[in-house]
N, C-alpha and C. Protein backbone atom coordinates (compact mmCIF):
# COMPACT_ATOMS: atom_id res chain seq x y z
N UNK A 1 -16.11 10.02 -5.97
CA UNK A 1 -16.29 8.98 -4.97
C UNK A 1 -15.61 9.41 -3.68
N UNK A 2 -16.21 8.87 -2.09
CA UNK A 2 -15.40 8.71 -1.52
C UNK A 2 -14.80 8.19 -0.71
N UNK A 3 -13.23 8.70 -0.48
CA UNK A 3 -12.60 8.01 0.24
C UNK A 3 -13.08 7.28 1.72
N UNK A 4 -13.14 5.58 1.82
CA UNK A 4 -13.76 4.99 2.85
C UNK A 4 -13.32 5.22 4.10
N UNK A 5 -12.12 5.62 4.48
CA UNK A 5 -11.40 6.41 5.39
C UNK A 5 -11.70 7.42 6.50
N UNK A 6 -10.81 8.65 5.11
CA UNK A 6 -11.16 9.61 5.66
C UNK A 6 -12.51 10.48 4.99
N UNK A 7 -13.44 9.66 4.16
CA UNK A 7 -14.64 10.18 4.10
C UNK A 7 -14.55 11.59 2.92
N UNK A 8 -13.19 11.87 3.13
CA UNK A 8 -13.11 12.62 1.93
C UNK A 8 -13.64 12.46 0.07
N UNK A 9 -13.98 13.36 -0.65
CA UNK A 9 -14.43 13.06 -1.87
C UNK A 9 -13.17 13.35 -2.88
N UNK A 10 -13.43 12.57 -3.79
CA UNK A 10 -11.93 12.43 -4.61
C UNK A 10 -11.74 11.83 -5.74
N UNK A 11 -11.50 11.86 -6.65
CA UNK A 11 -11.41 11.52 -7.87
C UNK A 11 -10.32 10.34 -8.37
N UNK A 12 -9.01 10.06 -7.57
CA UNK A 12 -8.93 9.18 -7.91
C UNK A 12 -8.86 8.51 -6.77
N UNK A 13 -8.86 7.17 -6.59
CA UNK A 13 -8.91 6.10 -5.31
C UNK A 13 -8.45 5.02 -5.62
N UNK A 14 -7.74 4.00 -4.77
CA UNK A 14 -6.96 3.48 -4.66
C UNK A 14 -8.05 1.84 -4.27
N UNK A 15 -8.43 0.85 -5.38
CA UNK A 15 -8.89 -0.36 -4.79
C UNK A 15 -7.55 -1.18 -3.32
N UNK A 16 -8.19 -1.36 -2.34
CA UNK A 16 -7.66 -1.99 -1.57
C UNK A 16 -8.39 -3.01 -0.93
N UNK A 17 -8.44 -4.50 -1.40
CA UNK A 17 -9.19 -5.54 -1.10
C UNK A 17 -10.75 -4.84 -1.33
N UNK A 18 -11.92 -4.40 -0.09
CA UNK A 18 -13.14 -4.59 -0.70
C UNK A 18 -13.31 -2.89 -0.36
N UNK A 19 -11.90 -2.18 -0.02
CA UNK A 19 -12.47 -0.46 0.52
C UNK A 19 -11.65 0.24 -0.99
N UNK A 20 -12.22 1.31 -0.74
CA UNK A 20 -11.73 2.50 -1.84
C UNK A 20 -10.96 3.28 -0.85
N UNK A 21 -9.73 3.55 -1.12
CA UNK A 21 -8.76 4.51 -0.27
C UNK A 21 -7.94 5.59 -1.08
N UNK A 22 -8.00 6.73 -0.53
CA UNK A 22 -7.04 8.08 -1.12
C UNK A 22 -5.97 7.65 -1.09
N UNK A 23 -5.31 8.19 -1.85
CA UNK A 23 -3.55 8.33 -1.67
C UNK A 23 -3.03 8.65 -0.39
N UNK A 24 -3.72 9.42 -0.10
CA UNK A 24 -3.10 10.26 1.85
C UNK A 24 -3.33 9.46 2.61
N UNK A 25 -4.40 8.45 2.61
CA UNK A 25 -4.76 7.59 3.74
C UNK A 25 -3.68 6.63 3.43
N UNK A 26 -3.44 5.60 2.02
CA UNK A 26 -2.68 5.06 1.91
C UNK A 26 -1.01 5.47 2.30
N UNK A 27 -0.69 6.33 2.39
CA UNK A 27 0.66 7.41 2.47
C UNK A 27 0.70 7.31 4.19
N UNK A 28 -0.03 6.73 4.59
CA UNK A 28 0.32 6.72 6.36
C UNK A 28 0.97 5.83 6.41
N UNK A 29 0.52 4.56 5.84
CA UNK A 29 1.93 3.47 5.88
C UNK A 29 3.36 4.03 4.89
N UNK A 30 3.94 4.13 6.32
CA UNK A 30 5.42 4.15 5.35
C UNK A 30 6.02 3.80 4.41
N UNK A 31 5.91 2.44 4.24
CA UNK A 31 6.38 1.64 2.88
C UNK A 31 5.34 1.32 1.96
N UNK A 32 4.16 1.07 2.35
CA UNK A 32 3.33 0.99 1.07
C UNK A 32 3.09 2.12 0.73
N UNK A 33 3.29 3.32 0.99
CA UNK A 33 2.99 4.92 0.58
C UNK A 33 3.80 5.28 -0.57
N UNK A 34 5.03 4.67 0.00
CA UNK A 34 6.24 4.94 -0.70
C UNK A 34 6.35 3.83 -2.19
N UNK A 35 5.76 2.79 -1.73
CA UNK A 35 6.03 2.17 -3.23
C UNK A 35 4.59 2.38 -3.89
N UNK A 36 3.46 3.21 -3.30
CA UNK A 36 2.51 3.53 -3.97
C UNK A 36 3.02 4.64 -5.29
N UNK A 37 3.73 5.52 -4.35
CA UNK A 37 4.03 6.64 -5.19
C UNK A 37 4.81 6.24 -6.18
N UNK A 38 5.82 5.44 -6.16
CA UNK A 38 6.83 5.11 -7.00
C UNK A 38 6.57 4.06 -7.57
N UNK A 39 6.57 3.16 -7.45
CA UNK A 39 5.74 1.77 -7.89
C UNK A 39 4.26 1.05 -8.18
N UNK A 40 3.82 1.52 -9.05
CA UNK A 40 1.96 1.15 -9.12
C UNK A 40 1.99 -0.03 -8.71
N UNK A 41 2.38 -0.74 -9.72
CA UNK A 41 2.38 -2.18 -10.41
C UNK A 41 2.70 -2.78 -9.27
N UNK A 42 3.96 -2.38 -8.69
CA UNK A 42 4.64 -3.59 -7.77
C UNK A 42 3.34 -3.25 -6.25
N UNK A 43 2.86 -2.11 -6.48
CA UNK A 43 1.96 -2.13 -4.97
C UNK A 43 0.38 -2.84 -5.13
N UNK A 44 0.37 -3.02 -6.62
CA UNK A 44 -0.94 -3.84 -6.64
C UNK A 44 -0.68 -5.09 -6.89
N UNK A 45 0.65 -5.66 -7.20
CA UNK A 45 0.95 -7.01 -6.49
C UNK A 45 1.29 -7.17 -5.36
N UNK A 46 1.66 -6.51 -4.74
CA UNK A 46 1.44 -6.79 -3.02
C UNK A 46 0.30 -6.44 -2.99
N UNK A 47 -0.92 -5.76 -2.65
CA UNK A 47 -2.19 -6.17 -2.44
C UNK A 47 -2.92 -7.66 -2.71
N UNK A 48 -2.25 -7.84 -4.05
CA UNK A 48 -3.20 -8.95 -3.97
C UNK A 48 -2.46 -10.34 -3.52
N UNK A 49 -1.14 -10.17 -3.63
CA UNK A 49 0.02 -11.70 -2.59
C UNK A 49 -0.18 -11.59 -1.63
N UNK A 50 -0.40 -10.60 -0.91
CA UNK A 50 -0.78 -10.69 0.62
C UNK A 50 -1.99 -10.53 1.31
N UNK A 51 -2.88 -10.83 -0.22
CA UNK A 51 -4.25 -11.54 0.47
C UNK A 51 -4.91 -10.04 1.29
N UNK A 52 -4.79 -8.59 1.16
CA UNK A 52 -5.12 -7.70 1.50
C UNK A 52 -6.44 -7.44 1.52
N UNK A 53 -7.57 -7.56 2.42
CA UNK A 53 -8.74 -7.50 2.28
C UNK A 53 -9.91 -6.20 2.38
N UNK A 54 -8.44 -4.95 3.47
CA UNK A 54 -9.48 -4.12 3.57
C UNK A 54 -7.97 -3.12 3.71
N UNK A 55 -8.65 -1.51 4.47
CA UNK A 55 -7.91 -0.83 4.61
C UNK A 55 -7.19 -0.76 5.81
N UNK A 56 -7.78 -1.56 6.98
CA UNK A 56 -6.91 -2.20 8.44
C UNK A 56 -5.90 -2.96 8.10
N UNK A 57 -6.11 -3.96 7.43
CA UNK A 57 -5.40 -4.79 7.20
C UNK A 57 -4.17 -3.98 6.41
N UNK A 58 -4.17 -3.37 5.77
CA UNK A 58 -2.69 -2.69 4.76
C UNK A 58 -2.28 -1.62 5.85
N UNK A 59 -2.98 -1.60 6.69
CA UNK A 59 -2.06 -0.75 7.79
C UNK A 59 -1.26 -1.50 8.08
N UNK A 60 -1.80 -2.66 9.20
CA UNK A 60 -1.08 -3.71 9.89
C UNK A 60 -0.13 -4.52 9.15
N UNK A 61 0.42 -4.41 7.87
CA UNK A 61 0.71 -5.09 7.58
C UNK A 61 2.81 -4.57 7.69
N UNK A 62 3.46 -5.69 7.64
CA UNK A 62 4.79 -5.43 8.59
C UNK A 62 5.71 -5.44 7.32
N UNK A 63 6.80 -4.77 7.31
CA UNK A 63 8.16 -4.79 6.76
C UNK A 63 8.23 -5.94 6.30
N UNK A 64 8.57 -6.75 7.13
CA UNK A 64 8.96 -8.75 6.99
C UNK A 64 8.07 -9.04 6.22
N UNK A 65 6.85 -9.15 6.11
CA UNK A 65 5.96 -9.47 5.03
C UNK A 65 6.07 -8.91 3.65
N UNK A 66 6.04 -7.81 3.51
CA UNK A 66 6.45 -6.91 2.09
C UNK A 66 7.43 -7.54 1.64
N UNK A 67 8.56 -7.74 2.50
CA UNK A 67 10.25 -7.76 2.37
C UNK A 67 10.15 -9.86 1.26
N UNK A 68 9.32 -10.57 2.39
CA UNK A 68 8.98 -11.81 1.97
C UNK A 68 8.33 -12.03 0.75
N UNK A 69 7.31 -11.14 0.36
CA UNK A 69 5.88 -11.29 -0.45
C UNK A 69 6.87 -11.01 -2.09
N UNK A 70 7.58 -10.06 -1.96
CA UNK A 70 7.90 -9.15 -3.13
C UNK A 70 9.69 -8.93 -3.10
N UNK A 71 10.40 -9.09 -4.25
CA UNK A 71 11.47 -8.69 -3.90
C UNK A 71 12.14 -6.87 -4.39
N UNK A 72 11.93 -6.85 -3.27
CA UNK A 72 11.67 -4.79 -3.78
C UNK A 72 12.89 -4.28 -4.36
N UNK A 73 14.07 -5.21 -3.81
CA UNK A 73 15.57 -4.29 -4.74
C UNK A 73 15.19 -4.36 -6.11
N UNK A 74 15.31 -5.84 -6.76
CA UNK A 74 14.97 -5.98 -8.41
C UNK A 74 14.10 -4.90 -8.94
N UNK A 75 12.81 -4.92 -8.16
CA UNK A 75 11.96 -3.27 -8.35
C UNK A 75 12.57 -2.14 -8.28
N UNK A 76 14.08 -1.95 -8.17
CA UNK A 76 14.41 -0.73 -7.85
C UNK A 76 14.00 -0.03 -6.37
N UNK A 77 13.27 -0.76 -5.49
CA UNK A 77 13.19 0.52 -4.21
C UNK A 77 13.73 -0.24 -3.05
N UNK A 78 14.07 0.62 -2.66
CA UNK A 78 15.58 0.63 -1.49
C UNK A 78 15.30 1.26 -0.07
N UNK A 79 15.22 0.39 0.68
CA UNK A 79 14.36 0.85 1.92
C UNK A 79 15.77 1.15 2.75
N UNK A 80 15.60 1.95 3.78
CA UNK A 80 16.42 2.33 4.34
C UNK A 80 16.71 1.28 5.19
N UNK A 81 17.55 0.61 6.17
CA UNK A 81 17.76 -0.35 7.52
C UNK A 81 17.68 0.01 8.54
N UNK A 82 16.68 -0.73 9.41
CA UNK A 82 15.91 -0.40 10.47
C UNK A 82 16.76 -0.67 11.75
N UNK A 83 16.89 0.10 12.59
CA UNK A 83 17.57 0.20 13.93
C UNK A 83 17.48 0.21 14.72
């Protein structure tokens, strides 16, 4: 299949609301990249608590929201503090 993105072909893909996305495309957002890699589970409950519909939308989507939606310490991931 491929990636809706970057158009690339790829074997595994990532449901995000109604697009199919690579890992690399997803990996541009900083924090959802990061709890992609490390966290399945907890990143496909944030997709679907925050009402995620496409692959714009999980760009745009902000720190404060993640931080609100999900509580990421209990998950174990530990974001650095922003300055």
């Amino acid at each position: 299949m491929k990636c809706e993105n970057c158009k690339k072909e790829s074997q595994w893909l990532e449901i995000v609301g109604s697009d199919f996305v690579c890992r690399k495309c997803i990996g541009k957002h900083k924090i959802m990249g990061l709890i992609l890699r490390t966290h399945m589970d907890t990143f496909n409950f944030l997709v679907r608590n925050l009402k995620i519909n496409n692959y714009k939308e999980l760009i745009d989507v902000r720190r404060e929201e993640i931080e609100k939606a999900a509580d990421l310490k209990k998950h174990g991931i530990f974001l650095k503090k922003e300055e």
